[in-house]
N, C-alpha and C. Protein backbone atom coordinates (compact mmCIF):
# COMPACT_ATOMS: atom_id res chain seq x y z
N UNK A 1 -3.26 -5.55 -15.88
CA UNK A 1 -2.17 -4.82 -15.26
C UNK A 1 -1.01 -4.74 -16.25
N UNK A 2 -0.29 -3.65 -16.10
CA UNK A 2 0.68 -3.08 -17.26
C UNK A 2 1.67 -4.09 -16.73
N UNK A 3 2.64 -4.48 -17.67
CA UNK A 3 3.58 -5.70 -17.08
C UNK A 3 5.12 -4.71 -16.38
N UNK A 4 4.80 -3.58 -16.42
CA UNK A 4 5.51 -2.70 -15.70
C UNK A 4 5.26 -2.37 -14.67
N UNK A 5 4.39 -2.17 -14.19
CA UNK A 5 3.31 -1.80 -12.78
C UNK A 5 4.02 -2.61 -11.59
N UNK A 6 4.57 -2.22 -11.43
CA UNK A 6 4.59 -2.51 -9.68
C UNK A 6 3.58 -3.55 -9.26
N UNK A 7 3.49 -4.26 -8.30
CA UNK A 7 2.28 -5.18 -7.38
C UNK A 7 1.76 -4.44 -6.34
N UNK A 8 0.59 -4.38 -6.28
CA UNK A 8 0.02 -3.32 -5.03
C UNK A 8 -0.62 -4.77 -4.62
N UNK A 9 -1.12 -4.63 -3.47
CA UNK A 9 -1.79 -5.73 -2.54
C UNK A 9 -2.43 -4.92 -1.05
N UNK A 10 -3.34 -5.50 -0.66
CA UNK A 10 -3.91 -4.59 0.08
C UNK A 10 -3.67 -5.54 1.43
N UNK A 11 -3.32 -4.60 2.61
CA UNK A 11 -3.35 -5.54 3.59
C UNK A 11 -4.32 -5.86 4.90
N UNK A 12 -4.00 -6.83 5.14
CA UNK A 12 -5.50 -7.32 6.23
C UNK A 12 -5.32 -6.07 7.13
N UNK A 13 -6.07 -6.56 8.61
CA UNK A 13 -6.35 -5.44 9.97
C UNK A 13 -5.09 -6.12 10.31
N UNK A 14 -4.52 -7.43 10.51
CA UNK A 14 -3.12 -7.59 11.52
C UNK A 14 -1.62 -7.58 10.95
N UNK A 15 -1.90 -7.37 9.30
CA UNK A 15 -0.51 -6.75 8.88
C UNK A 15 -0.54 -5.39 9.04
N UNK A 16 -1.96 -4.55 8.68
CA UNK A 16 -2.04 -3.27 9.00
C UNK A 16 -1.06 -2.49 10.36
N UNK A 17 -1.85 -3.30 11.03
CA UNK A 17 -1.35 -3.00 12.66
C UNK A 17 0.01 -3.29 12.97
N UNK A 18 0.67 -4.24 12.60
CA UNK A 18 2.28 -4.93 11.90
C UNK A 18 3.00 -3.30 11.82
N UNK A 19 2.60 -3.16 10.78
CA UNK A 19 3.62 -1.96 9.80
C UNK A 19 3.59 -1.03 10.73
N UNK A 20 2.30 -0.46 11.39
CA UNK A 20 2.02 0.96 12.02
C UNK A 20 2.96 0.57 12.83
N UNK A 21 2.81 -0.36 13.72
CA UNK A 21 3.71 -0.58 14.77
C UNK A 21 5.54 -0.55 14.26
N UNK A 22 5.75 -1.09 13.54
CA UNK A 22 6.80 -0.96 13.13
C UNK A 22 7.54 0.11 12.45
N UNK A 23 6.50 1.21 12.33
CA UNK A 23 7.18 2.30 12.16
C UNK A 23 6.71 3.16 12.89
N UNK A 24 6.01 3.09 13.92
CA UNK A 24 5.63 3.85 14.75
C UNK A 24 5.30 5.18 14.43
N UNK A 25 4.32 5.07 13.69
CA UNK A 25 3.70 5.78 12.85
C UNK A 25 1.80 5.82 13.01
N UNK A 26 1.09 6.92 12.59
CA UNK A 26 -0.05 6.97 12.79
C UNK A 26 -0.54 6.83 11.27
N UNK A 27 -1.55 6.39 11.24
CA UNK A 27 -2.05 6.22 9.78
C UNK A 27 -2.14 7.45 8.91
N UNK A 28 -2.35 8.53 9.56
CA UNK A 28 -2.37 9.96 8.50
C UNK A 28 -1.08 10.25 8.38
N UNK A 29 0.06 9.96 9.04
CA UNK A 29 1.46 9.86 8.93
C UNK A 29 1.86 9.32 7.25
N UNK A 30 1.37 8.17 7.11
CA UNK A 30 1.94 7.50 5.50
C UNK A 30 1.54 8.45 4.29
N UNK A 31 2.14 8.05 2.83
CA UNK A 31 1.80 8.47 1.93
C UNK A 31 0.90 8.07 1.39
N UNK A 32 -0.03 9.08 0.44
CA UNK A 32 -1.66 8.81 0.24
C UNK A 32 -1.65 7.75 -1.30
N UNK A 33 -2.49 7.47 -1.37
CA UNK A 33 -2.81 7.02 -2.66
C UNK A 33 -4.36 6.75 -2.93
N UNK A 34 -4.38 7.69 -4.13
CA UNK A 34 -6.24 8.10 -4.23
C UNK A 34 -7.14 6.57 -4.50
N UNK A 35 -8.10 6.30 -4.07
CA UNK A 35 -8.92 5.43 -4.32
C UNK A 35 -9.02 5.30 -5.84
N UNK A 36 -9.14 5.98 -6.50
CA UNK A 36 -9.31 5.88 -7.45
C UNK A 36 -8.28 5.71 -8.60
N UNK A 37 -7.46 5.15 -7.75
CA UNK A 37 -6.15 5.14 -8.80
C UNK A 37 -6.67 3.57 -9.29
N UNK A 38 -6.15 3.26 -10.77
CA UNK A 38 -6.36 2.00 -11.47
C UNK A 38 -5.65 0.87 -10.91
N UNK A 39 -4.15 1.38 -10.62
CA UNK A 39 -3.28 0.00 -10.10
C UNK A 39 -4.04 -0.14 -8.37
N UNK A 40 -4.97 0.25 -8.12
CA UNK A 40 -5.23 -0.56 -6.63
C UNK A 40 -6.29 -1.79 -6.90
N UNK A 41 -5.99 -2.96 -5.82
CA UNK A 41 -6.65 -3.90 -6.40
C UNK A 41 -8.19 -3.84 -5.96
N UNK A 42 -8.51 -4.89 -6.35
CA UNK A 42 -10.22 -4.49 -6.09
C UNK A 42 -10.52 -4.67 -4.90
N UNK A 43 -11.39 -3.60 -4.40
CA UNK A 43 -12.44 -3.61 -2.99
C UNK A 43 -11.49 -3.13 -1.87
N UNK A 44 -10.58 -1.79 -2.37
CA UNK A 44 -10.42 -1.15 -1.32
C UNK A 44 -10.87 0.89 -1.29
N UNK A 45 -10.67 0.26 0.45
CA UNK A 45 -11.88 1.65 0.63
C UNK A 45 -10.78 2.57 1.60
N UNK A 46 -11.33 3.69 1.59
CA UNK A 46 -10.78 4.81 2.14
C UNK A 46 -10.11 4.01 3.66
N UNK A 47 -8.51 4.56 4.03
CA UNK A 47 -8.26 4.28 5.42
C UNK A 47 -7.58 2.68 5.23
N UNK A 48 -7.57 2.14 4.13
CA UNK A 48 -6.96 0.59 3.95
C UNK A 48 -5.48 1.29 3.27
N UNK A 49 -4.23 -0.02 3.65
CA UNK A 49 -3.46 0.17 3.38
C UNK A 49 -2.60 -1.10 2.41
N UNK A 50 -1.79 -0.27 1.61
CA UNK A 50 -1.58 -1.30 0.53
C UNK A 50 -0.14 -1.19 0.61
N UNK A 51 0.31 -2.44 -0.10
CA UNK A 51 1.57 -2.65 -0.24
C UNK A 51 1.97 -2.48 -1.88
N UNK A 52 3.65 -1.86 -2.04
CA UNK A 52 3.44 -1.89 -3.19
C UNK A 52 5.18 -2.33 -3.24
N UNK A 53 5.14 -3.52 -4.04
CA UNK A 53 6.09 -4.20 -4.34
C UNK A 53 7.14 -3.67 -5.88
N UNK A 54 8.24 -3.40 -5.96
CA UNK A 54 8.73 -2.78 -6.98
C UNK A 54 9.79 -3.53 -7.32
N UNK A 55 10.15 -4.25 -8.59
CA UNK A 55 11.36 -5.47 -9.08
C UNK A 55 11.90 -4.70 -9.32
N UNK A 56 13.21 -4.81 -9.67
CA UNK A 56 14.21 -4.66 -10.18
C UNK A 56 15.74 -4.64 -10.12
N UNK A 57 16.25 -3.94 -10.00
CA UNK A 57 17.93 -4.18 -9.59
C UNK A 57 17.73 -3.80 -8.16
N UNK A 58 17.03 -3.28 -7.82
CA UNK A 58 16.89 -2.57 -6.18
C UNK A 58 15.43 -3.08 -5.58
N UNK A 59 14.69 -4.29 -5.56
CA UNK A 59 13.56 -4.52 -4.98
C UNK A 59 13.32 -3.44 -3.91
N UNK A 60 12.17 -2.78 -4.17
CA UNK A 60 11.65 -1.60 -2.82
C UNK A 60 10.13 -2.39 -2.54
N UNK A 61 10.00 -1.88 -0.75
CA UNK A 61 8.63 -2.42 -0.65
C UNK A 61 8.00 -0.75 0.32
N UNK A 62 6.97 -0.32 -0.74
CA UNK A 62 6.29 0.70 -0.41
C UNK A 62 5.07 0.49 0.51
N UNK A 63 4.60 1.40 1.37
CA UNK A 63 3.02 1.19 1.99
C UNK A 63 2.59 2.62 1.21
N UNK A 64 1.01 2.53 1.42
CA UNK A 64 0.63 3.78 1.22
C UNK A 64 -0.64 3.76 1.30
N UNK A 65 -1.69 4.74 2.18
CA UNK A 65 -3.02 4.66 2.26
C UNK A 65 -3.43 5.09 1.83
N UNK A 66 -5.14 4.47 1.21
CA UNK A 66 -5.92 4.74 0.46
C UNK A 66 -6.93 5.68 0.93
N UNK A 67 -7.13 6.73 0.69
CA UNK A 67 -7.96 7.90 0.86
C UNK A 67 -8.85 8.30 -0.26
């Protein structure tokens, strides 16, 4: 991993369900992110959702599903 890269992390079924709920949101609602992108970690599949952690002067914490 590039030492610039952001942290992606993939999350279980009861953080999944966590977030949806908390934003009251439907899963085709979030922003996509292709399976095939390099920064996702290993062994995720279409419909899983990841977290993506961003340092810096402004820590952001992104979701985004994998399609």
């Amino acid at each position: 991993m590039h030492t610039f890269q952001p942290k992606h992390t993939k999350l279980n079924s009861d953080e999944k369900e966590k977030i949806l709920n908390k934003f009251n949101m439907a899963l085709s609602q979030f922003p996509k992110i292709s399976k095939k992108d390099p920064a996702l970690p290993e062994g995720c599949e279409t419909g899983d959702v990841v977290k993506i952690d961003r340092q810096g002067e402004v820590a952001e914490i992104y979701y985004r599903v994998v399609i």
